[in-house]
C-alpha atoms as a PDB file:
ATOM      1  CA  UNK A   1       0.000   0.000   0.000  1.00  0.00           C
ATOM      2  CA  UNK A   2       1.483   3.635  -1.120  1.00  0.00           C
ATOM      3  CA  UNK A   3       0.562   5.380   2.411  1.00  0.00           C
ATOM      4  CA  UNK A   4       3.457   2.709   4.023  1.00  0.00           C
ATOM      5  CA  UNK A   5       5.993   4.500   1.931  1.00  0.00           C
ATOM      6  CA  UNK A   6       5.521   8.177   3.751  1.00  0.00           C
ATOM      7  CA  UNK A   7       5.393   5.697   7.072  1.00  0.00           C
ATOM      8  CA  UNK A   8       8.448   4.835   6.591  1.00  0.00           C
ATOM      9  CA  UNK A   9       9.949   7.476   5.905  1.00  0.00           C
ATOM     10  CA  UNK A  10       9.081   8.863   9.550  1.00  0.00           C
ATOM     11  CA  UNK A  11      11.486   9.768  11.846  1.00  0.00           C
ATOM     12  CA  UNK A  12      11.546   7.632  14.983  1.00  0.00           C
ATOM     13  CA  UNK A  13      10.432   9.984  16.805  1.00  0.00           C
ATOM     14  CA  UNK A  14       7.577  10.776  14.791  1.00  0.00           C
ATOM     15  CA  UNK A  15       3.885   9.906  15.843  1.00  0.00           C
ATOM     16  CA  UNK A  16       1.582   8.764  13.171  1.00  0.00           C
ATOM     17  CA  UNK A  17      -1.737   6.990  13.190  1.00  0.00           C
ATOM     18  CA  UNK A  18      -4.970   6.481  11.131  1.00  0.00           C
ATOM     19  CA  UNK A  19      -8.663   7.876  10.683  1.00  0.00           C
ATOM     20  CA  UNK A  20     -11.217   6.048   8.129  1.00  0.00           C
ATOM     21  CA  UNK A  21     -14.063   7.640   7.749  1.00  0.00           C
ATOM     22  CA  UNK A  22     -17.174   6.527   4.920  1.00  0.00           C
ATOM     23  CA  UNK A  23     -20.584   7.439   6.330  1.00  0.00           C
ATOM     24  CA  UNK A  24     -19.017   9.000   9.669  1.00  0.00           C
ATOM     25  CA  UNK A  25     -15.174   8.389  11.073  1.00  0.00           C
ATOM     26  CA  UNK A  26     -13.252   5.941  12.730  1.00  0.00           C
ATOM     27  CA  UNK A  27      -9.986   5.808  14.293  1.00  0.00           C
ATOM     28  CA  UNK A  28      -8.192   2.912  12.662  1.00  0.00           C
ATOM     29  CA  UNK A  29      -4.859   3.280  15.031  1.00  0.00           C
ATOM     30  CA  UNK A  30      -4.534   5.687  17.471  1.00  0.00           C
ATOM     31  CA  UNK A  31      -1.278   7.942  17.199  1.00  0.00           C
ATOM     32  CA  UNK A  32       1.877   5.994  17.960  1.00  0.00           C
ATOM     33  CA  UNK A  33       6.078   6.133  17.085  1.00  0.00           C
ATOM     34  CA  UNK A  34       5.325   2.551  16.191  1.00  0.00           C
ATOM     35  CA  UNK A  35       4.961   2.503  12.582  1.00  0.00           C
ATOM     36  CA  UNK A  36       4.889  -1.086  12.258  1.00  0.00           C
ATOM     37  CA  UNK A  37       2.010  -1.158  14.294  1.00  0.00           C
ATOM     38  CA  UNK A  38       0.459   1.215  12.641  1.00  0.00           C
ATOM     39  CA  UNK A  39       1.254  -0.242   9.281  1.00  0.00           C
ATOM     40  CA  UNK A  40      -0.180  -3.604  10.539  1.00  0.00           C
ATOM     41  CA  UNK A  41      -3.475  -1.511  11.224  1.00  0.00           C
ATOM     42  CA  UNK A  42      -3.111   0.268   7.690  1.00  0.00           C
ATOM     43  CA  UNK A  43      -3.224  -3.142   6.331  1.00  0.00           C
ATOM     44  CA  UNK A  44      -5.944  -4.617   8.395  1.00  0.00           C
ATOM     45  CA  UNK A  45      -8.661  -1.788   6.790  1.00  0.00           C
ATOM     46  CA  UNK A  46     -11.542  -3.421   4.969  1.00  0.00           C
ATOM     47  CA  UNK A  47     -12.280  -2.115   1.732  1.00  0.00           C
ATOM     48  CA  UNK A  48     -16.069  -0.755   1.697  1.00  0.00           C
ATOM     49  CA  UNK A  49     -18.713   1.468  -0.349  1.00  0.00           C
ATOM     50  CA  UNK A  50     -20.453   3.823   0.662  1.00  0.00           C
ATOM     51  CA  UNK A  51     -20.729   7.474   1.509  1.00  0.00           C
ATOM     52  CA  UNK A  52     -17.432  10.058   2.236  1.00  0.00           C
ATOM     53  CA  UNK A  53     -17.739  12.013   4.854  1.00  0.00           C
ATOM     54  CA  UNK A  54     -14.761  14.711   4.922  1.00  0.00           C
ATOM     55  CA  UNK A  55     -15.677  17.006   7.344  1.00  0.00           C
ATOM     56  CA  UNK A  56     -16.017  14.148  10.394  1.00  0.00           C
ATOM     57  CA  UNK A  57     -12.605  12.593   9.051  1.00  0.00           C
ATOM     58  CA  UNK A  58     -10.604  15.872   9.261  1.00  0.00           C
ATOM     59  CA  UNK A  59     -12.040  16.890  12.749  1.00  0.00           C
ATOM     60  CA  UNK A  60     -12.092  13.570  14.608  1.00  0.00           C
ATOM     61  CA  UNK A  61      -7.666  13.666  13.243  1.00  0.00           C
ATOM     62  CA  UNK A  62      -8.180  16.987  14.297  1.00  0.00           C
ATOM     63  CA  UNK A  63      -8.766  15.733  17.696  1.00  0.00           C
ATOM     64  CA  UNK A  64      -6.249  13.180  17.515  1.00  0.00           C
ATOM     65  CA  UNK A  65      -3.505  15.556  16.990  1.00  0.00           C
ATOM     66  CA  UNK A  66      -4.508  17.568  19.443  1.00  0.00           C
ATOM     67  CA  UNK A  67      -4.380  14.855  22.122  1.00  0.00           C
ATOM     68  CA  UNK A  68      -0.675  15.134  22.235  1.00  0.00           C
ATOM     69  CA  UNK A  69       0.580  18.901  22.575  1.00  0.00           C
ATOM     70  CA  UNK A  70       4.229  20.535  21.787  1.00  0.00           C
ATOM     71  CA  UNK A  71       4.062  18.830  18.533  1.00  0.00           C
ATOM     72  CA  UNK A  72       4.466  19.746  15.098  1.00  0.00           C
ATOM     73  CA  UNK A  73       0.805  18.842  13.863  1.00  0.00           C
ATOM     74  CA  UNK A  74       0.287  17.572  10.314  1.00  0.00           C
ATOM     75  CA  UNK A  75      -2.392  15.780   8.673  1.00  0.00           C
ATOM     76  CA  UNK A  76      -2.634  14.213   5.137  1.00  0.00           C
ATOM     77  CA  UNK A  77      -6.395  14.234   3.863  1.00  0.00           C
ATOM     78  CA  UNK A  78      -6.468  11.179   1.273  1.00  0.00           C
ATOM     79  CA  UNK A  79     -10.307  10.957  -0.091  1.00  0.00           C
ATOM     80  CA  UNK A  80     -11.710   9.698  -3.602  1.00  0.00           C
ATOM     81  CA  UNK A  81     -14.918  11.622  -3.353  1.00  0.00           C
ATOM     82  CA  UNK A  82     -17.292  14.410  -2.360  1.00  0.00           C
ATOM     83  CA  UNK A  83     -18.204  14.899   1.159  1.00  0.00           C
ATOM     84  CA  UNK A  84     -21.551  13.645   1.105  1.00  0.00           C
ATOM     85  CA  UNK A  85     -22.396  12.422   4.634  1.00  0.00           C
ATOM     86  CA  UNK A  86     -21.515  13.309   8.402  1.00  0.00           C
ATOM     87  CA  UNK A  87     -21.949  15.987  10.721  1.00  0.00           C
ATOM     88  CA  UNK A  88     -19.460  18.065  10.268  1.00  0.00           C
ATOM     89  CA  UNK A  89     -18.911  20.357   7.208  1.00  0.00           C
ATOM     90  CA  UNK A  90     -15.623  20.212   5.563  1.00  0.00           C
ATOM     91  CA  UNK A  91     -15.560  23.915   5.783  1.00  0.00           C
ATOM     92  CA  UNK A  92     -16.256  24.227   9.339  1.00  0.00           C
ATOM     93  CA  UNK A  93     -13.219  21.064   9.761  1.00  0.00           C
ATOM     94  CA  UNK A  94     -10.613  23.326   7.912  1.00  0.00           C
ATOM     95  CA  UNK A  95     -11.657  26.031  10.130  1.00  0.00           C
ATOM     96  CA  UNK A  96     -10.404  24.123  12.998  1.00  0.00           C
ATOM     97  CA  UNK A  97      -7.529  22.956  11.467  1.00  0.00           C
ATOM     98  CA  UNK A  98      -6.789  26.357  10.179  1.00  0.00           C
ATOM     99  CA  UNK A  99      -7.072  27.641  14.018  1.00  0.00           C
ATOM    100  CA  UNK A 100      -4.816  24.941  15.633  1.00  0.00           C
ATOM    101  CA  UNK A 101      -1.894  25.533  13.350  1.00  0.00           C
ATOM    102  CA  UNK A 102      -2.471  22.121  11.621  1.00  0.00           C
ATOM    103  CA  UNK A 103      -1.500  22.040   8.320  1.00  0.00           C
ATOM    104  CA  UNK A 104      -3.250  19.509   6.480  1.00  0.00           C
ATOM    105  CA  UNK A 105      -1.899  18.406   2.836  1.00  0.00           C
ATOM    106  CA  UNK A 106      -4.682  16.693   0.393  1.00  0.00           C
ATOM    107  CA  UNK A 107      -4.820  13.883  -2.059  1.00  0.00           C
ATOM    108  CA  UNK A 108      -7.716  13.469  -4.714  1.00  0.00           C
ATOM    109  CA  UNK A 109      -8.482  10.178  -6.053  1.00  0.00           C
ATOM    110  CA  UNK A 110      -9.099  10.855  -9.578  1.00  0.00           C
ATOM    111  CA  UNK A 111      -8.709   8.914 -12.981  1.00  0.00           C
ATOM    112  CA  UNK A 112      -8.013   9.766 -16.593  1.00  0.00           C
ATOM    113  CA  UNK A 113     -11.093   8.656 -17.952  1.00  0.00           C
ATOM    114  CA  UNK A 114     -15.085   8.695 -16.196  1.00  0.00           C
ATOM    115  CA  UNK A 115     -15.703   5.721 -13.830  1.00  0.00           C
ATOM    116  CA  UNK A 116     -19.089   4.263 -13.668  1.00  0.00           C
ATOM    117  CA  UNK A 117     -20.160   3.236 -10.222  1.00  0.00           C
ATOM    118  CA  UNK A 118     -23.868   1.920 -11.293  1.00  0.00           C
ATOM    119  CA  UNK A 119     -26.983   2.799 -12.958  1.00  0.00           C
ATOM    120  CA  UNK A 120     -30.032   4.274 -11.170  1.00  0.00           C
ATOM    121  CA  UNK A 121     -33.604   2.959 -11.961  1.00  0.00           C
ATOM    122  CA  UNK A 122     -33.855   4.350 -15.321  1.00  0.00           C
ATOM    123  CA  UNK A 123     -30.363   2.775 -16.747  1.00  0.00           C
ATOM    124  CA  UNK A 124     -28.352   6.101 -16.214  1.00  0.00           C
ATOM    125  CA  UNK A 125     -24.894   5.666 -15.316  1.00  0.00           C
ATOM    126  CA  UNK A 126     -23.684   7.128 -12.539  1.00  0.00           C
ATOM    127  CA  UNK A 127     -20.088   8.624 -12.229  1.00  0.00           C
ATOM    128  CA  UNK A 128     -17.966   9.031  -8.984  1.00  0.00           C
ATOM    129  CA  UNK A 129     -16.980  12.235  -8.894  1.00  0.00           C
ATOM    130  CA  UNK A 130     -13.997  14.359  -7.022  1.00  0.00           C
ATOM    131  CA  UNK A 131     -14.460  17.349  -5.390  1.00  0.00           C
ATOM    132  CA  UNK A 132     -10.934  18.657  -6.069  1.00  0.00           C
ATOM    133  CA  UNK A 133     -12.287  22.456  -5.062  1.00  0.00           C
ATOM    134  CA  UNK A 134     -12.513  21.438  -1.481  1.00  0.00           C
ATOM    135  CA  UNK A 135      -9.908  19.501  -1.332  1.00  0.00           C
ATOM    136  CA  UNK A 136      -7.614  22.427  -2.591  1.00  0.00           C
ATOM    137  CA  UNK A 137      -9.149  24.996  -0.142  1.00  0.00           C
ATOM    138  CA  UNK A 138      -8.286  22.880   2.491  1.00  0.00           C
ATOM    139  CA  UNK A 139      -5.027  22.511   1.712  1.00  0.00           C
ATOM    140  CA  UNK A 140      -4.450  26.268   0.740  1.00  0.00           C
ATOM    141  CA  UNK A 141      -6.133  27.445   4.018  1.00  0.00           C
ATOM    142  CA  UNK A 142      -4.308  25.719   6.543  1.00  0.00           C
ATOM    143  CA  UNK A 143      -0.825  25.540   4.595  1.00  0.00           C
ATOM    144  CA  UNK A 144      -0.419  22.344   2.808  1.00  0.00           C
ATOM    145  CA  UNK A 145      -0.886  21.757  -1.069  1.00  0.00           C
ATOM    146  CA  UNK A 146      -3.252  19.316  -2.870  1.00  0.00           C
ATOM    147  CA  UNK A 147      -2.072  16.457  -5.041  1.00  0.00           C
ATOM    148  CA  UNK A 148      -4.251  14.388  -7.170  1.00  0.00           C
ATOM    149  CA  UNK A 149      -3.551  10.622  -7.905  1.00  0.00           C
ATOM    150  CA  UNK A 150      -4.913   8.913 -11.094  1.00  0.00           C
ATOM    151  CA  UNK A 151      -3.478   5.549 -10.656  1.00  0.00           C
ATOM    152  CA  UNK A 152      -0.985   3.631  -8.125  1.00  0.00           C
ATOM    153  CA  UNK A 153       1.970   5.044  -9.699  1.00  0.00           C
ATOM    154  CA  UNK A 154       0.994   8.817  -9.083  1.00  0.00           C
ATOM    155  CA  UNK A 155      -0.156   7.726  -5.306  1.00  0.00           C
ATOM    156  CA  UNK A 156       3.259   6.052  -4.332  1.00  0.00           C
ATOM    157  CA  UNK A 157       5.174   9.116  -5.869  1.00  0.00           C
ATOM    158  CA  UNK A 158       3.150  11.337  -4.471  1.00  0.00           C
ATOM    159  CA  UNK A 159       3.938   9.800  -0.716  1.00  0.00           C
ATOM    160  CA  UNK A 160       7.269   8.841  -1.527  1.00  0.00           C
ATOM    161  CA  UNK A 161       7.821  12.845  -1.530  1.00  0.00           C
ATOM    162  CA  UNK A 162       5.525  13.921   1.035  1.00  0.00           C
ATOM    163  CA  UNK A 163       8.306  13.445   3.446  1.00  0.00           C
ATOM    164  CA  UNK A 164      10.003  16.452   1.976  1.00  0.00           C
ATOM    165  CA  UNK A 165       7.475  18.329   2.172  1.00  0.00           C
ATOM    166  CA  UNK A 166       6.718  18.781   5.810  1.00  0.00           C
ATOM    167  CA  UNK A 167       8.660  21.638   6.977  1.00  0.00           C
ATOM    168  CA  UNK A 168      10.365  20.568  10.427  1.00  0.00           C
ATOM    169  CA  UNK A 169      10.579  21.987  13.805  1.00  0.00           C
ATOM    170  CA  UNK A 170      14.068  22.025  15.434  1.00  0.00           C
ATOM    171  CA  UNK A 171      14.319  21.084  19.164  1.00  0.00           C
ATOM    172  CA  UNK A 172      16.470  23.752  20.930  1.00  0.00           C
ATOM    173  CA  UNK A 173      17.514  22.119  24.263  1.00  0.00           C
ATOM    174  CA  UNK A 174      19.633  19.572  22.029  1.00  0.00           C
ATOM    175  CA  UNK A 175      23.091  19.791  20.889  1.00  0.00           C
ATOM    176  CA  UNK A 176      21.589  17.898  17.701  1.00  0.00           C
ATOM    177  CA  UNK A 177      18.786  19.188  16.020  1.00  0.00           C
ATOM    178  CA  UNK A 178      16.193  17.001  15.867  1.00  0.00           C
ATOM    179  CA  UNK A 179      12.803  16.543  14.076  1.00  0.00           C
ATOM    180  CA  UNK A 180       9.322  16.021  15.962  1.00  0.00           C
ATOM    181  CA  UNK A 181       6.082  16.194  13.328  1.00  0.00           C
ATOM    182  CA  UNK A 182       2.990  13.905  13.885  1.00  0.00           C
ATOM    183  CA  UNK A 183       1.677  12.645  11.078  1.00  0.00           C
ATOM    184  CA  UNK A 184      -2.341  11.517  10.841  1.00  0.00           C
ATOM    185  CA  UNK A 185      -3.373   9.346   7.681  1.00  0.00           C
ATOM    186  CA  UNK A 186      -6.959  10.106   6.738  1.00  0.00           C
ATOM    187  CA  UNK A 187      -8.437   7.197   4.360  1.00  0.00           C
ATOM    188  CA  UNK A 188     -11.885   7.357   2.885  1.00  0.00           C
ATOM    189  CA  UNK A 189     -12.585   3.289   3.476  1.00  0.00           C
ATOM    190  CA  UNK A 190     -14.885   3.015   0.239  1.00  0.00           C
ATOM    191  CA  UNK A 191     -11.494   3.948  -1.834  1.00  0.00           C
ATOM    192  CA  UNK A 192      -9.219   1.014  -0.752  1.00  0.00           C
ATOM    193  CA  UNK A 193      -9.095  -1.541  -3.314  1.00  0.00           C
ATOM    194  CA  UNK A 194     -12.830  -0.723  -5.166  1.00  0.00           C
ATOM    195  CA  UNK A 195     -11.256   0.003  -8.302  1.00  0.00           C
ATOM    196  CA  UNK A 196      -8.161  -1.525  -7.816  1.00  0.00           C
ATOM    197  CA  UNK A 197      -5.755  -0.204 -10.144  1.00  0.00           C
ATOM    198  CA  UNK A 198      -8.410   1.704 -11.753  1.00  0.00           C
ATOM    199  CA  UNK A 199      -8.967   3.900  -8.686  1.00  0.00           C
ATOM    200  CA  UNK A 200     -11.798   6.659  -9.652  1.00  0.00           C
ATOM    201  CA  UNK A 201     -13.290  10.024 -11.344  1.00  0.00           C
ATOM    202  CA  UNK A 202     -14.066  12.525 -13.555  1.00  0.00           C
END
């Protein structure tokens, strides 16, 4: 799975863990320095259809980040839709984000070509879509940037540099400088594996 490469890549001491959200939002490992436990988790998520619901996603890793203060808070937003279920509005998340001094980088989902999902009643095909305006805002309001993936290749390099894009924070007490930055993996669950290598939209 791509998202293991930018795990990783982690420092040590880095803290990373894992929110899945579909209809509302789940945490699928609580923030650790393991990464092979948190990996192990990664793996363990169930591909699933259903609804996306942003907004919850961002604010319950908003939550998680904040659960451990004095760090470095960043979260990568990873979602193959448009937020179309939950509580919380995706605005309203970013807001929070944006007043925590998280900065939250974003991933669309996207494809080449138009990827049919199903027909309704009448034989229409319907399309999943990707709501790359939100997921740009987000990242431009709370200082990340927005990437969009159209197939497995474009996802692994996308995390292979995500690494380098995190701007660190120095520790000051030590004679080496060293790196702390907590990292929080959002996943939209009804992504993983439903198209396989022909992962989604417009």
């Amino acid at each position: 799975m791509s998202a293991e490469i930018l795990l990783n890549q982690l420092d040590s001491k880095d803290f990373a863990g894992i929110v899945t959200f579909e209809s509302g939002a789940t945490s699928a490992a609580y923030l650790s320095p393991d990464k092979t436990r948190v990996i192990n988790r990664l793996r363990a998520i169930a591909p699933k259809e259903g609804s996306t619901a942003i907004g919850d996603g961002l604010a319950l890793a908003i939550d998680m980040a904040e659960s451990i203060p004095n760090r470095k808070k960043v979260i990568i937003l990873l979602s193959d839709g448009v937020n179309n279920a939950g509580v919380i509005p995706p605005a309203q998340a970013m807001q929070f984000a944006k007043e925590k001094g998280i900065q939250v980088f974003t991933i669309g989902l996207g494809s080449e070509q138009p990827v049919i999902l199903g027909y309704d009643w009448f034989g229409n095909p319907q399309y999943a879509t990707l709501d790359e305006k939100t997921l740009q805002a987000i990242a431009s309001q709370t200082g990340g940037d927005y990437f969009r993936s159209v197939d497995d290749r474009t996802l692994t390099g996308i995390y292979a540099n995500l690494n380098k894009e995190i701007e660190r924070e120095t520790e000051e007490t030590s004679i080496k400088d060293w790196f702390i930055i907590l990292g929080i993996i959002l996943i939209s669950s009804e992504i993983l594996l439903r198209y396989g290598r022909r992962r989604i939209i417009q």
